[in-house]
PDB file of N, CA and C in Angstrom:
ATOM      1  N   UNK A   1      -3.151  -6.362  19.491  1.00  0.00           N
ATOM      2  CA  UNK A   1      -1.709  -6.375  19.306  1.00  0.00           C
ATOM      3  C   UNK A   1      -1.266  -5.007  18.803  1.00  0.00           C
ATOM      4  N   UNK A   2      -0.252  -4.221  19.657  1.00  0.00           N
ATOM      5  CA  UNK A   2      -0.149  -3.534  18.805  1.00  0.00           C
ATOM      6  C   UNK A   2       1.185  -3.316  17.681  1.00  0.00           C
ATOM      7  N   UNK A   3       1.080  -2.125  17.109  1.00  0.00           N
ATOM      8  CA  UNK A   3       1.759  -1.966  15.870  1.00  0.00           C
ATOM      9  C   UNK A   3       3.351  -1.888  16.478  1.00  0.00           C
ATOM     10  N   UNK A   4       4.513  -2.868  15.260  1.00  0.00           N
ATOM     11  CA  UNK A   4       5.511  -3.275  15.706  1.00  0.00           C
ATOM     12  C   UNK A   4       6.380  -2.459  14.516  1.00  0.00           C
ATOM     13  N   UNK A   5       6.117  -1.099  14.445  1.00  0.00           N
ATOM     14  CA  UNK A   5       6.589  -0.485  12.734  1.00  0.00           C
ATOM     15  C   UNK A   5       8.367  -0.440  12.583  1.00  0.00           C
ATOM     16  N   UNK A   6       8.483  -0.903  11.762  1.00  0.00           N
ATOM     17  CA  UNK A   6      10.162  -0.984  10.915  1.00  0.00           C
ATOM     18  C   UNK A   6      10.302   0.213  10.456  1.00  0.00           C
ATOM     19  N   UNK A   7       9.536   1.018  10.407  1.00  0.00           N
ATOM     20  CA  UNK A   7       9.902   2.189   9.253  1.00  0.00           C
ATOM     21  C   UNK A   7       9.417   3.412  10.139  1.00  0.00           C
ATOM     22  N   UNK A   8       9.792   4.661   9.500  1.00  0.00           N
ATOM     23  CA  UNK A   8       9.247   5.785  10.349  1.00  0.00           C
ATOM     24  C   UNK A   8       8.269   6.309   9.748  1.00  0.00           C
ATOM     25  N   UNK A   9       6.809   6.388  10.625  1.00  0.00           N
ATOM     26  CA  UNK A   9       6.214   6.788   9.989  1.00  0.00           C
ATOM     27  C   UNK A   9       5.601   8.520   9.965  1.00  0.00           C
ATOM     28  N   UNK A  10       6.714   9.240  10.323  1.00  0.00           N
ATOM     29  CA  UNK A  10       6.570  10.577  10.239  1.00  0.00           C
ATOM     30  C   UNK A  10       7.394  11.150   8.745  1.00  0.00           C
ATOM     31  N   UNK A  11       8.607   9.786   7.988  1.00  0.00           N
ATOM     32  CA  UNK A  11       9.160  10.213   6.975  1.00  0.00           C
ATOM     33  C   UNK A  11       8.123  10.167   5.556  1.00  0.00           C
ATOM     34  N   UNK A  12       8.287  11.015   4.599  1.00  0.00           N
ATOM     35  CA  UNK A  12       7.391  10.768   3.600  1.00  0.00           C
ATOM     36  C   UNK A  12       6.681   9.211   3.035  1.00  0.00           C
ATOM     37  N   UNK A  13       7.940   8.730   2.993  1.00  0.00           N
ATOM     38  CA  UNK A  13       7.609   7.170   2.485  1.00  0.00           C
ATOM     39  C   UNK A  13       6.885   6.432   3.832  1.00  0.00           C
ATOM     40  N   UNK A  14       7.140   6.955   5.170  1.00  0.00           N
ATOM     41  CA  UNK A  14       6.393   6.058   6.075  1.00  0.00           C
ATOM     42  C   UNK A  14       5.062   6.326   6.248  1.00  0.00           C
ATOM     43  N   UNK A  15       5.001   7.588   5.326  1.00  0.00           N
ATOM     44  CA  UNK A  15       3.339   8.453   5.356  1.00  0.00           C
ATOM     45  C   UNK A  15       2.664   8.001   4.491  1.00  0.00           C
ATOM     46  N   UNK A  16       3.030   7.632   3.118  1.00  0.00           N
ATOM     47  CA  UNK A  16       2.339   6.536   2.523  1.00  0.00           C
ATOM     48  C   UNK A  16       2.170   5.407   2.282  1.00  0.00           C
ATOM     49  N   UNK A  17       3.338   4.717   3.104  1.00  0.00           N
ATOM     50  CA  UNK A  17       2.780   3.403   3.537  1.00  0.00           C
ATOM     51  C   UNK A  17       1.524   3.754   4.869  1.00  0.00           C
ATOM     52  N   UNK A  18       1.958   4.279   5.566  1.00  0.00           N
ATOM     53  CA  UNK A  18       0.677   4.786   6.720  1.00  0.00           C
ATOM     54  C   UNK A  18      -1.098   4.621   5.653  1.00  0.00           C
ATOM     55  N   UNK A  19      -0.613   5.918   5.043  1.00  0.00           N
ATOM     56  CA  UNK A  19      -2.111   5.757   3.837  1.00  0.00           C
ATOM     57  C   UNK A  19      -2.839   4.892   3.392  1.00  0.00           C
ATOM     58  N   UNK A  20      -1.284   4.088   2.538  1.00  0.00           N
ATOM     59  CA  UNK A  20      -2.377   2.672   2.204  1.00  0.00           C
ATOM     60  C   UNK A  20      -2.833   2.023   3.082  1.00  0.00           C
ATOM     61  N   UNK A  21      -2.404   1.361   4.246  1.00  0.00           N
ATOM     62  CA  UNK A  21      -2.617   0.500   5.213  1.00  0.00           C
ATOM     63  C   UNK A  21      -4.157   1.358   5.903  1.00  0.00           C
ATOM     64  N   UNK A  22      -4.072   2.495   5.874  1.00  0.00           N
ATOM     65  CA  UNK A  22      -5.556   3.131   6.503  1.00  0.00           C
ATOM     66  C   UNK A  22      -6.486   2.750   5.662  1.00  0.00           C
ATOM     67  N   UNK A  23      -6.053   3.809   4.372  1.00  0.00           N
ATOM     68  CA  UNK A  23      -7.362   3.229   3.111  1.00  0.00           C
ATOM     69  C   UNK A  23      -7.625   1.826   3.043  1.00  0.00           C
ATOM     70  N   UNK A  24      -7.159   0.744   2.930  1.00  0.00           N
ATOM     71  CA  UNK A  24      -7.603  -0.421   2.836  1.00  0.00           C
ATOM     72  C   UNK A  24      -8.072  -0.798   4.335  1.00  0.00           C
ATOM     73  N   UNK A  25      -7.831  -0.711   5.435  1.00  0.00           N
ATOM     74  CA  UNK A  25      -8.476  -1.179   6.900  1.00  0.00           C
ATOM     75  C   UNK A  25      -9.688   0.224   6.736  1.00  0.00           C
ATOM     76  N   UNK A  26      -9.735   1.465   6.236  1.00  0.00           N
ATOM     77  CA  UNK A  26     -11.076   1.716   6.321  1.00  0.00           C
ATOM     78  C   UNK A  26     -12.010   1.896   5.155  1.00  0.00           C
ATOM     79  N   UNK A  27     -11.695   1.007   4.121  1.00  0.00           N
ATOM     80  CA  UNK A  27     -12.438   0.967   2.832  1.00  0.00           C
ATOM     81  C   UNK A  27     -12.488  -0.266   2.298  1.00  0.00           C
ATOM     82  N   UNK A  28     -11.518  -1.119   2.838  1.00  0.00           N
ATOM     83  CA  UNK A  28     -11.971  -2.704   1.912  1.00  0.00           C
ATOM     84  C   UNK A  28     -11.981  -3.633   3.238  1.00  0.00           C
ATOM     85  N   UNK A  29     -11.878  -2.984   4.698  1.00  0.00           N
ATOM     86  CA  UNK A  29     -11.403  -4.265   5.651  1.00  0.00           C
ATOM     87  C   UNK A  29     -13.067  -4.647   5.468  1.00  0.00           C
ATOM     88  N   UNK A  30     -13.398  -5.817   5.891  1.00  0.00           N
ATOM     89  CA  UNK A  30     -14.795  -6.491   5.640  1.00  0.00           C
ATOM     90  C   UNK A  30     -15.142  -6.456   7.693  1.00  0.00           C
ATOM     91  N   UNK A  31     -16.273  -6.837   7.658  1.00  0.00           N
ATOM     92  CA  UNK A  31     -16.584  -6.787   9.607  1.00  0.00           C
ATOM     93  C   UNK A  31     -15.892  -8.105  10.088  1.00  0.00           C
ATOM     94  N   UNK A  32     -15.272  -8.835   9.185  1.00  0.00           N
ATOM     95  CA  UNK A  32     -14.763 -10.329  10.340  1.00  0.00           C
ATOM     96  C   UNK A  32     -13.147  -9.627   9.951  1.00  0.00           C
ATOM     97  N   UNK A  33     -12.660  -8.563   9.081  1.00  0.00           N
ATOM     98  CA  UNK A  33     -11.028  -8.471   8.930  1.00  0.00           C
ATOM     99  C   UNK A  33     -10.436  -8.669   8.040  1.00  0.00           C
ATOM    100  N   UNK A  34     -11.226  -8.921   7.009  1.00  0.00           N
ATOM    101  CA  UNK A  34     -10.767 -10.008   5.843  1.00  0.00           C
ATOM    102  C   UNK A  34     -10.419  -8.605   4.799  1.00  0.00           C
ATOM    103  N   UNK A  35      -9.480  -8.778   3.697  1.00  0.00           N
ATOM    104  CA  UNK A  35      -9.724  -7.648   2.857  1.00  0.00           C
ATOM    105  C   UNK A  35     -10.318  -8.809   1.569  1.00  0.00           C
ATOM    106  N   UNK A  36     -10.543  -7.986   0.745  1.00  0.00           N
ATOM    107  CA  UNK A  36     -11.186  -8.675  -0.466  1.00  0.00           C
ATOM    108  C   UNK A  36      -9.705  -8.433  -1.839  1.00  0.00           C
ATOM    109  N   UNK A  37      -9.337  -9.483  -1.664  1.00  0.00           N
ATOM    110  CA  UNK A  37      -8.204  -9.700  -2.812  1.00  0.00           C
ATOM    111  C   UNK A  37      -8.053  -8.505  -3.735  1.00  0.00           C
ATOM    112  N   UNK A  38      -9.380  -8.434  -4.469  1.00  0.00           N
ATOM    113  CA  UNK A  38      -9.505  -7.833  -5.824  1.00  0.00           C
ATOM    114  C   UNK A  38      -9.519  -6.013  -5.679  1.00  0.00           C
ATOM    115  N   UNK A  39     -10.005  -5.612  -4.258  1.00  0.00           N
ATOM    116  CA  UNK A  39      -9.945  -4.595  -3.983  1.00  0.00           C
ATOM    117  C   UNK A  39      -8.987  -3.808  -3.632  1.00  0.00           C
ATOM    118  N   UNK A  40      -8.087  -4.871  -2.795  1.00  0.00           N
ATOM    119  CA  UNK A  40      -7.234  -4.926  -2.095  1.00  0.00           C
ATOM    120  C   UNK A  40      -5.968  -4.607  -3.479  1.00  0.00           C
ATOM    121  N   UNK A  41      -5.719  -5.484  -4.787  1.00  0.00           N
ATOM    122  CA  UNK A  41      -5.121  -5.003  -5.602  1.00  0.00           C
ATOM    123  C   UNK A  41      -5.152  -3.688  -5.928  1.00  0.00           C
ATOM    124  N   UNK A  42      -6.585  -3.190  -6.521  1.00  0.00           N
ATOM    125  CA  UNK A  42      -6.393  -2.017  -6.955  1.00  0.00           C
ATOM    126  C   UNK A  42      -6.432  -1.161  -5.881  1.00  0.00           C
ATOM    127  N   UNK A  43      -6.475  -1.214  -4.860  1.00  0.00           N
ATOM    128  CA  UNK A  43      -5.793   0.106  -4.239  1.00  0.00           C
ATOM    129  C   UNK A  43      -4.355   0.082  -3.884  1.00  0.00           C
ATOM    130  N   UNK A  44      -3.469  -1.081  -4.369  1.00  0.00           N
ATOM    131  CA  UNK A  44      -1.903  -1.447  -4.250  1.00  0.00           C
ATOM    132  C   UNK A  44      -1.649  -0.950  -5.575  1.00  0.00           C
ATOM    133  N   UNK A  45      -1.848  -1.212  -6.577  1.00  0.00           N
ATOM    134  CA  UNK A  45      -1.791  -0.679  -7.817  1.00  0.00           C
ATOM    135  C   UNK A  45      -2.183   1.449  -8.103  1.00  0.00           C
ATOM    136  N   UNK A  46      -3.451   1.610  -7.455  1.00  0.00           N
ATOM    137  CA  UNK A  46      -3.733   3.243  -7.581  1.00  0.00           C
ATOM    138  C   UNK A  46      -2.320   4.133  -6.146  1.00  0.00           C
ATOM    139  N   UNK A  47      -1.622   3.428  -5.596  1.00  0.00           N
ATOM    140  CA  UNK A  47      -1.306   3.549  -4.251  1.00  0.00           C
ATOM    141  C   UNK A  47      -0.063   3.581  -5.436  1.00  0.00           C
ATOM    142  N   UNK A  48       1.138   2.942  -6.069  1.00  0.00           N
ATOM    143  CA  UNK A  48       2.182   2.437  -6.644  1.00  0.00           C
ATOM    144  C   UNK A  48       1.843   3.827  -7.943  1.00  0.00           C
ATOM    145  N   UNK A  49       0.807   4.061  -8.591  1.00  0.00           N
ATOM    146  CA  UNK A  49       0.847   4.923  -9.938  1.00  0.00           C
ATOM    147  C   UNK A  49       0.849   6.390  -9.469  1.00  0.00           C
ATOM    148  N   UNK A  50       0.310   5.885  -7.743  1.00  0.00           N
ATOM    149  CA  UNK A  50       0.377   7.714  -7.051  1.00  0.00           C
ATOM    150  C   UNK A  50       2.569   8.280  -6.655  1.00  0.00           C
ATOM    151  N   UNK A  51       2.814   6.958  -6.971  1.00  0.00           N
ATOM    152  CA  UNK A  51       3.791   7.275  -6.092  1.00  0.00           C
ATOM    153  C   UNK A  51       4.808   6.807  -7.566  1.00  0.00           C
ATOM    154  N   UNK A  52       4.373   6.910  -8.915  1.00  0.00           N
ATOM    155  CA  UNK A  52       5.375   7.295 -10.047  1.00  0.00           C
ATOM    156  C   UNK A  52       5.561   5.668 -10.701  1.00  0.00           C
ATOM    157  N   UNK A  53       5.397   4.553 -10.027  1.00  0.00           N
ATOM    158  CA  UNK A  53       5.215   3.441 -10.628  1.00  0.00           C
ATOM    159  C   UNK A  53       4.199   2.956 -11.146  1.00  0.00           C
ATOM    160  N   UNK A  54       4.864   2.520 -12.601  1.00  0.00           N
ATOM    161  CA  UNK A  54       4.283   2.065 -13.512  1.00  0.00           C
ATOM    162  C   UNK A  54       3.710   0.606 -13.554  1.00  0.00           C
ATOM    163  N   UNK A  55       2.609   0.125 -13.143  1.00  0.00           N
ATOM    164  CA  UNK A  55       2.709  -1.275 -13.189  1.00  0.00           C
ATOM    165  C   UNK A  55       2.090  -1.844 -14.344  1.00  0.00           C
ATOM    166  N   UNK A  56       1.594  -0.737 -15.549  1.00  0.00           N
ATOM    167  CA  UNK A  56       0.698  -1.520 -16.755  1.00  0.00           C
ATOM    168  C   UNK A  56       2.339  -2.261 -17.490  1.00  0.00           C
ATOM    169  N   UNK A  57       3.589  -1.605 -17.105  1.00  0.00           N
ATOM    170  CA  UNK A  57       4.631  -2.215 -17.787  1.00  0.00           C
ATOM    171  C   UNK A  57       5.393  -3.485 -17.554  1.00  0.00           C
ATOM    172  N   UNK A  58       5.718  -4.159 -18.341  1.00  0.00           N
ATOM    173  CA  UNK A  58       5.995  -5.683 -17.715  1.00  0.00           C
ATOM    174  C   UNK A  58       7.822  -5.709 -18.280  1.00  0.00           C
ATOM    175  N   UNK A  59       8.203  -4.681 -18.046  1.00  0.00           N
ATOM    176  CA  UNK A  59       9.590  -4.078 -18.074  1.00  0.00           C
ATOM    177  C   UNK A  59      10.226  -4.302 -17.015  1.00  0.00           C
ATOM    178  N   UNK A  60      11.770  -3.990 -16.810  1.00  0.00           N
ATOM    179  CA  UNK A  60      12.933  -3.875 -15.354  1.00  0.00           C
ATOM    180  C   UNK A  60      11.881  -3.737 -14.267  1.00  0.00           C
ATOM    181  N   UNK A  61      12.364  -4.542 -13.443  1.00  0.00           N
ATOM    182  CA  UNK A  61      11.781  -4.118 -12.061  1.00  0.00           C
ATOM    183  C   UNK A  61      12.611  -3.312 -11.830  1.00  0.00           C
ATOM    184  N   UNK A  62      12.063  -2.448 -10.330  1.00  0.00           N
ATOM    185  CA  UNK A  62      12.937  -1.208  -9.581  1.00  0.00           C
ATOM    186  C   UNK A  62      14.147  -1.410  -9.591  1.00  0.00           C
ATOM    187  N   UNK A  63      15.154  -1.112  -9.747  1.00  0.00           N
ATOM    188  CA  UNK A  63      16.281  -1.477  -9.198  1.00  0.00           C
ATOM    189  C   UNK A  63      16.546  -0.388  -8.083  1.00  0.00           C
ATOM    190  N   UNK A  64      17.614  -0.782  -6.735  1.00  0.00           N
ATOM    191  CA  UNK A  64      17.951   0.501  -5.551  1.00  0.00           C
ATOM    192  C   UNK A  64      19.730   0.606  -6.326  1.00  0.00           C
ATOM    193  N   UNK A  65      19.728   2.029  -6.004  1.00  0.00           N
ATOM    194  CA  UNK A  65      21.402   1.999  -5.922  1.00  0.00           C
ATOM    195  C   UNK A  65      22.614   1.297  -5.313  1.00  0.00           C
TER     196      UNK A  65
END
C-alpha cells in the first residue's frame, strides 16, 4: 500500500515526522511488523524532547494559536 501523506514532507515538521516514522520501521519494526510498545514510547518521547517538548511535565498541554 502505498503512502497516503497529509502533510508535506519536504517542510521541516514533515521532515521529522518523516524521521520518526523511519527510526522506528528501521530500529524497533520486529520481522512480522509489529513495533514493541515500550520502544516504540521512548523513541516518541526522545523524538518530542528533540523537538523542545517537555513530557517529564504533567503541566498545560500545547495549546495552537
Amino acid at each position: 500500500m502505498a503512502h497516503q501523506l497529509k502533510f508535506d514532507p519536504t517542510s521541516p515538521e514533515g521532515a521529522e515526522i518523516v524521521a520518526l516514522y523511519n527510526n522506528i520501521r528501521e530500529n524497533i519494526q520486529d520481522e512480522e511488523g509489529g513495533w514493541n510498545g515500550a520502544d516504540t514510547v521512548d523513541a516518541l518521547c526522545t523524538w518530542f524532547d528533540r523537538l523542545g517538548v517537555d513530557v517529564s511535565t504533567s503541566g498545560e498541554p500545547i495549546r495552537t494559536p
